[in-house]
N, C-alpha and C. Protein backbone atom coordinates (compact mmCIF):
# COMPACT_ATOMS: atom_id res chain seq x y z
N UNK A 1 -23.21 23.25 -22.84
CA UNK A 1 -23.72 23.81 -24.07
C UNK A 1 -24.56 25.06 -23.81
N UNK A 2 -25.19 24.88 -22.70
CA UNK A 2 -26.20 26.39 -22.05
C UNK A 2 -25.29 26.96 -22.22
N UNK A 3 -24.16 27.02 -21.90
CA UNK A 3 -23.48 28.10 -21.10
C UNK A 3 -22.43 28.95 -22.46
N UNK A 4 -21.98 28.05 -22.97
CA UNK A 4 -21.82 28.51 -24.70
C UNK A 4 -22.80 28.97 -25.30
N UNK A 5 -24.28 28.65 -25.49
CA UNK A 5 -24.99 29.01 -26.09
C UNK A 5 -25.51 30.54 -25.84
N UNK A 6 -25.09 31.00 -24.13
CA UNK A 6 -25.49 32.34 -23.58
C UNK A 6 -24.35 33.46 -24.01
N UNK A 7 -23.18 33.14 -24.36
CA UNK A 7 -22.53 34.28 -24.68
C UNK A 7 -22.86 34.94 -25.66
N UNK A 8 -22.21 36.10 -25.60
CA UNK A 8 -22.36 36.91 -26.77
C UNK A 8 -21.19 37.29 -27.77
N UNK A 9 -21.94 36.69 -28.92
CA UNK A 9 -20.58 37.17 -29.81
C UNK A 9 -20.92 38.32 -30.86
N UNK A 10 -19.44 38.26 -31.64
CA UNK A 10 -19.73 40.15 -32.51
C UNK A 10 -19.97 40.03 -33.71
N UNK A 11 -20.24 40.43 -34.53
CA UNK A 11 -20.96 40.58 -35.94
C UNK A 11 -20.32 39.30 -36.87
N UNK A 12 -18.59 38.72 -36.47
CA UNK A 12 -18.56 37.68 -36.99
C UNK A 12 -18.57 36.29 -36.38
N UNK A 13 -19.24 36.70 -35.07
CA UNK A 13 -19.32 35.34 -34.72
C UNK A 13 -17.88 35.03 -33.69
N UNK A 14 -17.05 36.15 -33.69
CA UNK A 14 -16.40 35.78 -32.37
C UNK A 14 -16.62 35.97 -30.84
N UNK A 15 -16.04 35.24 -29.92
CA UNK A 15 -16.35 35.77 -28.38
C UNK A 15 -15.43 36.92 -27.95
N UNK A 16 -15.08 37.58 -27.05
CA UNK A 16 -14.65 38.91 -26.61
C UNK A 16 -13.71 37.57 -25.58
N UNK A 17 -12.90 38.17 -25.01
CA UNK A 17 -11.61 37.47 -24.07
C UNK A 17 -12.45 37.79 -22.50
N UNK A 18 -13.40 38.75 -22.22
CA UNK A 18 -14.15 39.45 -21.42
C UNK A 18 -15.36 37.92 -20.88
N UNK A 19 -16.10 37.87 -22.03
CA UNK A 19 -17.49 36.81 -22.18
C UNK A 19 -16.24 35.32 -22.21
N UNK A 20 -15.64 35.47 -22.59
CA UNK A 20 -14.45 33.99 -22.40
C UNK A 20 -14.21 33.33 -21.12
N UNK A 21 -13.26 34.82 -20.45
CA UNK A 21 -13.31 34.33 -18.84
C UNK A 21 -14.14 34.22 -17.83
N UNK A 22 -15.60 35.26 -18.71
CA UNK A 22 -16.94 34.62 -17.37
C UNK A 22 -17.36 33.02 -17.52
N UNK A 23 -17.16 33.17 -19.09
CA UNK A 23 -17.60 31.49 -19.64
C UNK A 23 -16.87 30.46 -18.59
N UNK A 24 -15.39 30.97 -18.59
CA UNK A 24 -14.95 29.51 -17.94
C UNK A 24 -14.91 29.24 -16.39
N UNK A 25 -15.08 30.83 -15.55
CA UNK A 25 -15.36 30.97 -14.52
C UNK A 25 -16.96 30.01 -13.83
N UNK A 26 -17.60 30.35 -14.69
CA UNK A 26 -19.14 29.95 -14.44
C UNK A 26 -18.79 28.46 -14.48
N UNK A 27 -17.90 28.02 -15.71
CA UNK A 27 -17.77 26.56 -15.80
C UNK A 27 -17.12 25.83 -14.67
N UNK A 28 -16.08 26.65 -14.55
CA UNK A 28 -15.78 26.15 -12.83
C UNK A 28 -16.65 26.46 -11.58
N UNK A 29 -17.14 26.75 -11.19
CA UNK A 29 -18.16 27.41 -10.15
C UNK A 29 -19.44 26.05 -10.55
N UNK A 30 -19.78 25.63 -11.64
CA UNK A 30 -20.57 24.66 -11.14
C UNK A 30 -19.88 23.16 -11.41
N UNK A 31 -18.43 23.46 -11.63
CA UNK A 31 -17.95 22.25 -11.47
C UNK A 31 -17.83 21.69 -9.76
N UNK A 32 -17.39 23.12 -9.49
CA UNK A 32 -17.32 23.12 -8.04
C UNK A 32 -18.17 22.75 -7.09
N UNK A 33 -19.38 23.18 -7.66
CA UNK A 33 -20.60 22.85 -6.98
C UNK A 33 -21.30 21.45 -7.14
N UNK A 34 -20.94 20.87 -8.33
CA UNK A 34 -21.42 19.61 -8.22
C UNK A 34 -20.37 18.67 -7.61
N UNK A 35 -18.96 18.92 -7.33
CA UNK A 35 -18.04 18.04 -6.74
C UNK A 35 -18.55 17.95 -5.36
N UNK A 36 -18.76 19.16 -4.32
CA UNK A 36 -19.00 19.56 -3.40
C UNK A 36 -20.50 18.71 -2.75
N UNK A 37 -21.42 18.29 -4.02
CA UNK A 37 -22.80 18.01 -3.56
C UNK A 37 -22.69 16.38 -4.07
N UNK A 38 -21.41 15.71 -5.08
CA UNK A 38 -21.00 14.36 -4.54
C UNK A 38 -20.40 14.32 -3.21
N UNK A 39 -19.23 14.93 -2.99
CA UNK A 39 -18.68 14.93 -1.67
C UNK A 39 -19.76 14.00 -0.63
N UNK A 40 -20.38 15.40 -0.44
CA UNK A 40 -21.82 14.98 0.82
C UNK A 40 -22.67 13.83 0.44
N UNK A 41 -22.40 13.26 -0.94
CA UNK A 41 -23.54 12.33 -0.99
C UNK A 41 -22.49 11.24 -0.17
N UNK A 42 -21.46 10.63 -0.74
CA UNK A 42 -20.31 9.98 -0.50
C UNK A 42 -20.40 9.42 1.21
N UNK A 43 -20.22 11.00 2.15
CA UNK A 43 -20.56 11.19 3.35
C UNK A 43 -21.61 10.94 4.08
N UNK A 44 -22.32 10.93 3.50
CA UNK A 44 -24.27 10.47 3.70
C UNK A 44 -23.82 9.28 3.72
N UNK A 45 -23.92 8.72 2.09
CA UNK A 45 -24.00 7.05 2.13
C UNK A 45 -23.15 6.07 2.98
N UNK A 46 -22.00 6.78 3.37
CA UNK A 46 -20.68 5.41 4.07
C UNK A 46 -20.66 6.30 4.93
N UNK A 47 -21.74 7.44 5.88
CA UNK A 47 -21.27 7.52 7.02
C UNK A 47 -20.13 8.01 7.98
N UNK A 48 -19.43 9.14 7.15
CA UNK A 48 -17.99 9.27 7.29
C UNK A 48 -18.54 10.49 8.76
N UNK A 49 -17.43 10.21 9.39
CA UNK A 49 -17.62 11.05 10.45
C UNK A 49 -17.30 12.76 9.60
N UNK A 50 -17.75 14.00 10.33
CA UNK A 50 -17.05 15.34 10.14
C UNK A 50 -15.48 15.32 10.30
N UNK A 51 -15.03 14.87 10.89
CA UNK A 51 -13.25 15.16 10.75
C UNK A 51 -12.92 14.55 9.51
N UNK A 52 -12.96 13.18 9.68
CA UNK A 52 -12.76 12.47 8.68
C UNK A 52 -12.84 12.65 7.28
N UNK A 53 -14.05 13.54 6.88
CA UNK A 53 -14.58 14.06 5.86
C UNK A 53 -13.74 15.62 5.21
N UNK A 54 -13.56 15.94 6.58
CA UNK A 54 -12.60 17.35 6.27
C UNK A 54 -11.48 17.05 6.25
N UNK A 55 -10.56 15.81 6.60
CA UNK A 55 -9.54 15.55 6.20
C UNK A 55 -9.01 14.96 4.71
N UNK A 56 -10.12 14.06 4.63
CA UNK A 56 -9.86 13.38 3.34
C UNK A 56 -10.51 14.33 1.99
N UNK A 57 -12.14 15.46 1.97
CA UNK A 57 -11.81 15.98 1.62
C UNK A 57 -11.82 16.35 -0.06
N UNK A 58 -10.15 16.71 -0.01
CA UNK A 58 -9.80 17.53 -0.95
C UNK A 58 -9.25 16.15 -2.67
N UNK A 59 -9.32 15.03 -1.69
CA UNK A 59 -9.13 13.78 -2.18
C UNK A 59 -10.10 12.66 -2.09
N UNK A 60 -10.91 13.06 -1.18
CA UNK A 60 -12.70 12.06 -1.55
C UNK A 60 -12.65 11.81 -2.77
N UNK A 61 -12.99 12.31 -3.90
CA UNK A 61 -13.62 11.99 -5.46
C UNK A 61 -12.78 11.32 -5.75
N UNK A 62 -11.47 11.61 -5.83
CA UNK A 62 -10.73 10.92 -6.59
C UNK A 62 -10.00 9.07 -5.42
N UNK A 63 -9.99 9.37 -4.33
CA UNK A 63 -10.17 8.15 -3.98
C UNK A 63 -11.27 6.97 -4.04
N UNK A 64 -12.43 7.52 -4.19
CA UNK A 64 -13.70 6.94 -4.51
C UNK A 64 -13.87 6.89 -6.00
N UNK A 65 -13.08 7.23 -6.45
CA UNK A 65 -13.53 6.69 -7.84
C UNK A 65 -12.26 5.42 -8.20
N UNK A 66 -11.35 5.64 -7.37
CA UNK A 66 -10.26 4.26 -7.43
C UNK A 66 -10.39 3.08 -6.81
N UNK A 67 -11.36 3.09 -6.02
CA UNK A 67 -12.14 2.30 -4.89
C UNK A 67 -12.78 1.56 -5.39
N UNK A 68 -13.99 2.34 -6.22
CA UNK A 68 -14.85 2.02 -6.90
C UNK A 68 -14.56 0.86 -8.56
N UNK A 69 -13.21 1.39 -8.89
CA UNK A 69 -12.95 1.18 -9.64
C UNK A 69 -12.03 -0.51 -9.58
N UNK A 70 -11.66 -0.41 -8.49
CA UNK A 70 -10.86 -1.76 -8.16
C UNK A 70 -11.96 -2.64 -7.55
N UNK A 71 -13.46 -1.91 -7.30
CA UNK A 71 -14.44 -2.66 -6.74
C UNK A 71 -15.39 -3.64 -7.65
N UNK A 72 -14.59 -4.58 -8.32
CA UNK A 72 -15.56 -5.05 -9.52
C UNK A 72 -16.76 -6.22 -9.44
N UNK A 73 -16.95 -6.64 -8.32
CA UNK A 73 -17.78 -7.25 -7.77
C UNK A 73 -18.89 -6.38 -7.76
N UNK A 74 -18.73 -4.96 -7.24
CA UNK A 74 -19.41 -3.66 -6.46
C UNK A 74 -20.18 -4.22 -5.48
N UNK A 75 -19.54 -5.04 -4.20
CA UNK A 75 -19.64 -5.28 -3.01
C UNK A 75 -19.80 -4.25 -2.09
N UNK A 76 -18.75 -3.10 -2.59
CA UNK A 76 -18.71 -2.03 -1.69
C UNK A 76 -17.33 -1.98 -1.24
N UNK A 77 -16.96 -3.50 -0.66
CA UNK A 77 -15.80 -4.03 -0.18
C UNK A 77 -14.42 -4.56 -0.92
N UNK A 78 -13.25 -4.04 -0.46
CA UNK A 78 -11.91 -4.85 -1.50
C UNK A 78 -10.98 -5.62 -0.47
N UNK A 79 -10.55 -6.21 -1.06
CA UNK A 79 -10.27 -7.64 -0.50
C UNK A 79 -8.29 -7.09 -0.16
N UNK A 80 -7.34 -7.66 0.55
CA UNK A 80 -5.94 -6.92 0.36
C UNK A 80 -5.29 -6.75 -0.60
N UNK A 81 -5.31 -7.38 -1.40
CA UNK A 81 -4.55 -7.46 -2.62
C UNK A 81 -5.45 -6.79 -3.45
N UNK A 82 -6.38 -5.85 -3.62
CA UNK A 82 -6.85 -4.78 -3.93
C UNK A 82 -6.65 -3.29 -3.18
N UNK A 83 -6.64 -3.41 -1.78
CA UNK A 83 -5.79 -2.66 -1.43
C UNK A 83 -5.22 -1.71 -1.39
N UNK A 84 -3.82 -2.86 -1.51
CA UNK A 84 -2.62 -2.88 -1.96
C UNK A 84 -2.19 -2.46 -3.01
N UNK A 85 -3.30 -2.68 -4.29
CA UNK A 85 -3.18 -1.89 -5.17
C UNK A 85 -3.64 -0.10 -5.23
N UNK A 86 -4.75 -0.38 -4.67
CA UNK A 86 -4.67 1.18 -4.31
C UNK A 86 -3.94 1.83 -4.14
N UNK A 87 -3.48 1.59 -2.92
CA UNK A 87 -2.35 1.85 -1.99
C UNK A 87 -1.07 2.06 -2.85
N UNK A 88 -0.59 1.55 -3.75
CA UNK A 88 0.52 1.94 -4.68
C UNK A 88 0.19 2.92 -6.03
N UNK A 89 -1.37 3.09 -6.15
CA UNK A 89 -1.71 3.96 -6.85
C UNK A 89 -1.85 5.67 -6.24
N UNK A 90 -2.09 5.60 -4.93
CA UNK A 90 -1.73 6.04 -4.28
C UNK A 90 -0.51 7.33 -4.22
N UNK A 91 0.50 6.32 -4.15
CA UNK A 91 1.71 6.82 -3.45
C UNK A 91 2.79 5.83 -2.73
N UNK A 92 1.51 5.32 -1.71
CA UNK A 92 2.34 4.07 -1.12
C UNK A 92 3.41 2.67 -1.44
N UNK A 93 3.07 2.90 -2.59
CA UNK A 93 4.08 1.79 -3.35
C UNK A 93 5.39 1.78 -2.47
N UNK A 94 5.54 0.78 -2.22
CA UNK A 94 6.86 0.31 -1.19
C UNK A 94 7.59 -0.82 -1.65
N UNK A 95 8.93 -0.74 -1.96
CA UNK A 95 9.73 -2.03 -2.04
C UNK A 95 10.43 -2.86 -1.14
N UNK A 96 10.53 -1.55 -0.39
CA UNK A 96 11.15 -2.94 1.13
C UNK A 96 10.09 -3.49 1.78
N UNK A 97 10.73 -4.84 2.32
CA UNK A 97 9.89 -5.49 2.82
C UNK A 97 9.05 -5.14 4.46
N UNK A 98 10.45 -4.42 5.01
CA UNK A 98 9.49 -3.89 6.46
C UNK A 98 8.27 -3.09 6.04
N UNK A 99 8.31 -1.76 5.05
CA UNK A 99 7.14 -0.86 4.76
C UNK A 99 6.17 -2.11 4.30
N UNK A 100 6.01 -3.61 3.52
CA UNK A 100 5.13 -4.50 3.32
C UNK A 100 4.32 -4.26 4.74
N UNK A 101 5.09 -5.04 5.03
CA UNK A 101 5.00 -5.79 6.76
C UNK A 101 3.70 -4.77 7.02
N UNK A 102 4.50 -3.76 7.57
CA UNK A 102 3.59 -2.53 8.04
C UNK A 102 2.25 -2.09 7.21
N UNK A 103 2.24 -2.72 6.06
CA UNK A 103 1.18 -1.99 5.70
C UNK A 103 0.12 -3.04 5.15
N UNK A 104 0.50 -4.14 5.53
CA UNK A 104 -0.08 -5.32 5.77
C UNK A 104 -0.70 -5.55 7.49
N UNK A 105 0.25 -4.90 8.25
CA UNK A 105 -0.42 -4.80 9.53
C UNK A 105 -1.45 -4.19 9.72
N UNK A 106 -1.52 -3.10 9.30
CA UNK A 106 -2.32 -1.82 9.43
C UNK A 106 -4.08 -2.45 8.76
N UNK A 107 -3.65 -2.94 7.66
CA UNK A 107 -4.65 -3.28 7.30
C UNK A 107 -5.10 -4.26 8.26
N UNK A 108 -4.86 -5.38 8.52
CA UNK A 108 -5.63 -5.83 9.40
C UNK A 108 -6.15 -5.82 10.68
N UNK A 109 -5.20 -4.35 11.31
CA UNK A 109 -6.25 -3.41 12.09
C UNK A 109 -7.49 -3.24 11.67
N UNK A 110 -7.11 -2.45 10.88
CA UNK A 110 -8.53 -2.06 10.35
C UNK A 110 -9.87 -3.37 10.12
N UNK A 111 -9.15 -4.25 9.28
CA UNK A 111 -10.08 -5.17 8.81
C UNK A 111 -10.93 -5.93 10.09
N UNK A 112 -10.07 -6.13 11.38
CA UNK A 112 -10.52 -6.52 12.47
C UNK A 112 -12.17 -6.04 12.86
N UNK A 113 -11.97 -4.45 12.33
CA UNK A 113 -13.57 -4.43 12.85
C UNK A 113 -14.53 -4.21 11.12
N UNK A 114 -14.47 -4.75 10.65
CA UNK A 114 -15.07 -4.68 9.22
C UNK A 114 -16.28 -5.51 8.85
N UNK A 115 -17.39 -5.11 8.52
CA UNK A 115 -18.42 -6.33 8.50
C UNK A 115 -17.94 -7.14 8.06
N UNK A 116 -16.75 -7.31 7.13
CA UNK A 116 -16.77 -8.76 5.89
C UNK A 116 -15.04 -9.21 6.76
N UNK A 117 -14.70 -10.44 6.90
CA UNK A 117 -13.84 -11.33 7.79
C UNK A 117 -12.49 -10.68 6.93
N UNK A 118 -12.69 -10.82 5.47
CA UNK A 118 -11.49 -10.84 4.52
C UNK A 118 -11.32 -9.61 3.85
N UNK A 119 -12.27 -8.50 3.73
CA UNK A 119 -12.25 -7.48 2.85
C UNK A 119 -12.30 -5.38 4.30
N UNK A 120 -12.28 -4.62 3.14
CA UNK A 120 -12.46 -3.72 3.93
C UNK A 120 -13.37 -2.64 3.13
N UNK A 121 -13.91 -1.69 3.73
CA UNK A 121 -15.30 -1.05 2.98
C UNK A 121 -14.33 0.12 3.11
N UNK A 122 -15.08 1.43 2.28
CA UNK A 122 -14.29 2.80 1.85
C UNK A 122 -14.22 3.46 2.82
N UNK A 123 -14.87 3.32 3.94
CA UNK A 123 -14.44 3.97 5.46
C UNK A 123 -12.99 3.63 5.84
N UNK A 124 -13.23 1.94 5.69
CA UNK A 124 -12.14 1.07 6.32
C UNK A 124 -10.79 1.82 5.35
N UNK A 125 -10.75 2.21 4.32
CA UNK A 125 -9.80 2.23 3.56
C UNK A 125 -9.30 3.52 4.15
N UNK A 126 -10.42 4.66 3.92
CA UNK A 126 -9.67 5.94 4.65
C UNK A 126 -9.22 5.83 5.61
N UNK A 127 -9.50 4.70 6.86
CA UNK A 127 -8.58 4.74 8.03
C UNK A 127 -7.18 4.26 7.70
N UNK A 128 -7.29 3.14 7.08
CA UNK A 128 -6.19 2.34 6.69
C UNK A 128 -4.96 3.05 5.99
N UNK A 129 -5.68 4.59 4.79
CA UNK A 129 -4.66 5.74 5.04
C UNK A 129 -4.40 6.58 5.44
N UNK A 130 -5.35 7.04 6.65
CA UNK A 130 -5.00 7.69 7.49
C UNK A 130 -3.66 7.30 8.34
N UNK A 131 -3.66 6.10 9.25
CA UNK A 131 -3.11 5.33 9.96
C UNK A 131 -1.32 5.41 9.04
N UNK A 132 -1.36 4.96 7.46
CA UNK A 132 -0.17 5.05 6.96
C UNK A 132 0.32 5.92 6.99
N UNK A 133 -0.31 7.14 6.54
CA UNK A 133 -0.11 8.54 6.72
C UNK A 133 0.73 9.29 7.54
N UNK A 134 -0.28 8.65 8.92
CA UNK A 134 0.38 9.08 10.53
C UNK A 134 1.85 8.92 10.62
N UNK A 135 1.71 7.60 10.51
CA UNK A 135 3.27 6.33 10.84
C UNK A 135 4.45 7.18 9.37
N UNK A 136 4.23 7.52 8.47
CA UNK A 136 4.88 7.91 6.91
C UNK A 136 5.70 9.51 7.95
N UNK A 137 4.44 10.27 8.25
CA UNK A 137 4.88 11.41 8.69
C UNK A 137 5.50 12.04 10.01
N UNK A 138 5.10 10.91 11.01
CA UNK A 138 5.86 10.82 12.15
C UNK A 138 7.08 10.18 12.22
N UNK A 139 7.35 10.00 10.88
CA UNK A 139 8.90 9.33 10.76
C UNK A 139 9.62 10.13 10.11
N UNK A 140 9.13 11.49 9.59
CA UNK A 140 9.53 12.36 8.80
C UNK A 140 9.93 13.90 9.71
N UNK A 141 9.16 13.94 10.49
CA UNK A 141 8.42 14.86 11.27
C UNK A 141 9.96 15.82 11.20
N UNK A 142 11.35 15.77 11.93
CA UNK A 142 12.08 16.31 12.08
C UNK A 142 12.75 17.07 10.77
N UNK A 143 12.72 16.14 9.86
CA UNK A 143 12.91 15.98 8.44
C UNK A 143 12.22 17.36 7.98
N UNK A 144 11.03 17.58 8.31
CA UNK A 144 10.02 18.26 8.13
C UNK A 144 10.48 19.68 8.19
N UNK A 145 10.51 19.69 9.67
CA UNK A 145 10.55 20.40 10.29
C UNK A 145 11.92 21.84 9.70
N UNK A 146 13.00 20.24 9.77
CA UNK A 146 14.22 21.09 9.49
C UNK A 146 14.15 22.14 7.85
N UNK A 147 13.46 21.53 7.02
CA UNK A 147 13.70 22.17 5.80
C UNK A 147 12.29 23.01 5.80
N UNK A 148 11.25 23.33 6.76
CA UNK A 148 10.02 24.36 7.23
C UNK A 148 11.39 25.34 7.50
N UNK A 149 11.80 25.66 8.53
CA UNK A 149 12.81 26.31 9.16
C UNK A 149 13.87 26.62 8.21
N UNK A 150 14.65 25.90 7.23
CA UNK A 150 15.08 26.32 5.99
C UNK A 150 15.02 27.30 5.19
N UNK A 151 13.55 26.67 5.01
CA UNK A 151 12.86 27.92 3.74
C UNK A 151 12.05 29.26 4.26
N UNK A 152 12.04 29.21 5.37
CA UNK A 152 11.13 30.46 6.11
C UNK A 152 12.18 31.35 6.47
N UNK A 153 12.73 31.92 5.17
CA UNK A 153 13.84 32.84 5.38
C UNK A 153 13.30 34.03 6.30
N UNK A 154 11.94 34.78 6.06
CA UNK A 154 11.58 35.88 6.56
C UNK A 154 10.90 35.53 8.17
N UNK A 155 11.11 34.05 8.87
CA UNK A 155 10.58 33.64 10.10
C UNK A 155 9.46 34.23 10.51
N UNK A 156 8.99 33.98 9.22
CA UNK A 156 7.59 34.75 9.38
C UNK A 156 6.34 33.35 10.48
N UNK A 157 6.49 32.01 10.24
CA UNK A 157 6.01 31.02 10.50
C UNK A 157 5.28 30.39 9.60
N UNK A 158 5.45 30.51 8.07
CA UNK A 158 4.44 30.13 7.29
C UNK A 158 5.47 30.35 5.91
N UNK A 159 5.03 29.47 4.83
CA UNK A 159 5.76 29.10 3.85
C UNK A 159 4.71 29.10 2.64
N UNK A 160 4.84 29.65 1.27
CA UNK A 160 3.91 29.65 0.13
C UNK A 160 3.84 28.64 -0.42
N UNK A 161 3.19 28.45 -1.50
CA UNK A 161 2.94 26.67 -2.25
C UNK A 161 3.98 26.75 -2.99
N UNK A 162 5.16 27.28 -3.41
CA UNK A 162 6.11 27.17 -4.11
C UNK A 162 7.14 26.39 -3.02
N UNK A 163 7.21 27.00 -2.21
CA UNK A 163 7.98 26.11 -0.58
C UNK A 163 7.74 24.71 -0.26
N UNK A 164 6.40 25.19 -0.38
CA UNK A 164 5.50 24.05 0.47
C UNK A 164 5.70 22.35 -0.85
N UNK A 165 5.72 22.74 -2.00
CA UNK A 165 6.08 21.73 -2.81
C UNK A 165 7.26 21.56 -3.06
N UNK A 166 8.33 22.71 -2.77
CA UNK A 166 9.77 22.30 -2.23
C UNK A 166 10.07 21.13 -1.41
N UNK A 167 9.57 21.64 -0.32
CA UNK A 167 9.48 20.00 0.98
C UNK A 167 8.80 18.68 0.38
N UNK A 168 7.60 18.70 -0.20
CA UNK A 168 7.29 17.49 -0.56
C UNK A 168 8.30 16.92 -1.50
N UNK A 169 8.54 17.72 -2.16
CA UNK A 169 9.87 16.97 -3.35
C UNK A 169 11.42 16.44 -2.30
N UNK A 170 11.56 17.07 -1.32
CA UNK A 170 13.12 16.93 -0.51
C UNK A 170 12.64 15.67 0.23
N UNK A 171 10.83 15.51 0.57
CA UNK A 171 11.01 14.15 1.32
C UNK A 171 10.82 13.09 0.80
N UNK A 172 10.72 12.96 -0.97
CA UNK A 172 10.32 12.23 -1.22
C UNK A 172 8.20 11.99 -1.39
N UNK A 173 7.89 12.87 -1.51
CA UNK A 173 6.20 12.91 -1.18
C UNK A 173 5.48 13.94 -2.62
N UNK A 174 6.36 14.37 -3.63
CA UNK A 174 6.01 14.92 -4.41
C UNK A 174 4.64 14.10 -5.13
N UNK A 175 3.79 14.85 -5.76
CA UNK A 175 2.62 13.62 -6.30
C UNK A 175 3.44 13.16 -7.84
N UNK A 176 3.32 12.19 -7.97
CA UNK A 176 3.27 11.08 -9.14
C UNK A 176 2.68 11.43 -10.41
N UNK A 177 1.36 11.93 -10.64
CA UNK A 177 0.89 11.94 -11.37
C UNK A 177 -0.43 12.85 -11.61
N UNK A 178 -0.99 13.48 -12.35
CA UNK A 178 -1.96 14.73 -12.61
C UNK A 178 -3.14 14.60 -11.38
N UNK A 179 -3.65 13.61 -11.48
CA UNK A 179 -4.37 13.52 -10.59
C UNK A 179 -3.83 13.71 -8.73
N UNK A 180 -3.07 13.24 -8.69
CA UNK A 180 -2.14 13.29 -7.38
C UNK A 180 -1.81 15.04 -7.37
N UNK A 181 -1.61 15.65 -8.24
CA UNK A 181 -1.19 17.06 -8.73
C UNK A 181 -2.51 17.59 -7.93
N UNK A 182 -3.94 17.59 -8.64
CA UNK A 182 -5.28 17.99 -8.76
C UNK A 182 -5.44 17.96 -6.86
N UNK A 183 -4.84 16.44 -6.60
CA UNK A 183 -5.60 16.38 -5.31
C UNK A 183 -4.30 17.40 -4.42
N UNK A 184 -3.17 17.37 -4.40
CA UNK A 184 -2.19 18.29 -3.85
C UNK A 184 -3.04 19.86 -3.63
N UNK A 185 -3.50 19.97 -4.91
CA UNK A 185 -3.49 21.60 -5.10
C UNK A 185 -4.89 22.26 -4.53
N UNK A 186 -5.82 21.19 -4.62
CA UNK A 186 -7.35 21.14 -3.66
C UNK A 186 -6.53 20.53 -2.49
N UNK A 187 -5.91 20.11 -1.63
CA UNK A 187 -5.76 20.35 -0.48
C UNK A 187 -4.80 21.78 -0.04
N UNK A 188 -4.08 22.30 -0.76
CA UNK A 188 -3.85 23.48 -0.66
C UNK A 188 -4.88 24.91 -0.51
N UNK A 189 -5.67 24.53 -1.22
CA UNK A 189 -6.92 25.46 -1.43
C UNK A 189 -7.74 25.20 -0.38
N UNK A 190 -7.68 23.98 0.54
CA UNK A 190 -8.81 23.68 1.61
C UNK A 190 -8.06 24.46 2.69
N UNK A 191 -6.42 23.81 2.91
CA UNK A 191 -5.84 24.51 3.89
C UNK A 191 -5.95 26.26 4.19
N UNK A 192 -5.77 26.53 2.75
CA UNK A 192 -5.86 28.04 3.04
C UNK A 192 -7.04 28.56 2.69
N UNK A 193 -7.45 28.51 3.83
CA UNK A 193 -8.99 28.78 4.38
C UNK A 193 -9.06 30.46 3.70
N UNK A 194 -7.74 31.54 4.30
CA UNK A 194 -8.30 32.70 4.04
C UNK A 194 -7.64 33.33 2.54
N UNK A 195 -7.04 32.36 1.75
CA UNK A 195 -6.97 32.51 0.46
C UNK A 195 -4.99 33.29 0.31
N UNK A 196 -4.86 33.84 1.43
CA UNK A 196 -3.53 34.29 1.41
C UNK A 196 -2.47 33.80 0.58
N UNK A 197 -2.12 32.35 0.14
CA UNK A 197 -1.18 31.53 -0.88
C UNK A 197 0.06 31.37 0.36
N UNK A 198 -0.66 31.17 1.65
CA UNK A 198 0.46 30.82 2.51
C UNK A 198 0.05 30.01 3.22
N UNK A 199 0.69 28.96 3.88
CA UNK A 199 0.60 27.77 5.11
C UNK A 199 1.56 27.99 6.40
């Protein structure tokens, strides 16, 4: 409402297209800034190592708020069959039974070192997709590779976000849903550190 209330409008009360786009600029810039200063709280409180934090990231908020959200006890901790639900909210949703298997294993890697015998805390979870992640993309890797090499008509070594969401759609990894979109496009924006619109 500050921030509406500071523009300036003209004798009838309209805004200029000028005072519009600082309006919504400013509105993003402290959206940005307050995502950025949960981030670190997130990191503070559960302890996340620096890699860890720069990996996950561009998808912290929005995994912590699904966490949180399947956390209805607010233990901190979710039990597998919470998960699991994550985990298909996710992305991970799997119908064959080996990808089960596996991602039933994984978890109880993880859970092995977990304060609670039966559950896993939001650290535990980022490993738990990290770990899927790994195993998802090292099974892809050639897959990858071949349609990188595809689309890099100019062999330049690097491919734009129009490419780059080419491949996720050919492997099957396209996001699902707006939010999955949001977190795609903030990890795009993290990757490209120097703003170029290339990877």
């Amino acid at each position: 409402e500050a921030m509406v209330s500071e523009l300036v409008q003209d004798e009838v009360g309209l805004i200029s297209s000028h005072e519009a786009e600082f309006a919504i600029e400013q509105f993003r810039q402290h959206n940005r800034s307050a995502s950025r200063r949960k981030e670190h709280d997130i990191q503070k409180r559960y302890h996340i190592s620096d890699s860890t934090f720069k990996q996950f990231r561009p998808q912290l908020l929005w995994l912590y708020e699904i966490f949180t959200n399947l956390d209805e006890d607010e233990s901190g901790l979710l039990d597998e069959q919470q998960v699991m639900e994550l985990l298909a909210e996710i992305g991970f949703e799997k119908s064959d039974e080996a990808d089960k298997k596996q991602q039933k294993q994984v978890f109880m890697q993880v859970q092995r070192f977990s304060e609670d015998p039966d559950r896993v805390s939001f650290p535990g979870l980022l490993d738990i997709i990290r770990k899927l992640r790994y195993i998802e993309m090292a099974g892809k890797e050639e897959e990858v590779a071949a349609y990188f090499n595809a689309l890099d008509f100019d062999r330049s070594g690097s491919l734009d976000v129009k490419q780059c969401c080419g491949i996720l759609i050919r492997i099957g990894m396209q996001p699902k849903s707006v939010k999955e979109q949001w977190g795609i496009a903030q990890l795009f924006e993290e990757v490209d550190e120097k703003g170029s619109g290339t990877f």
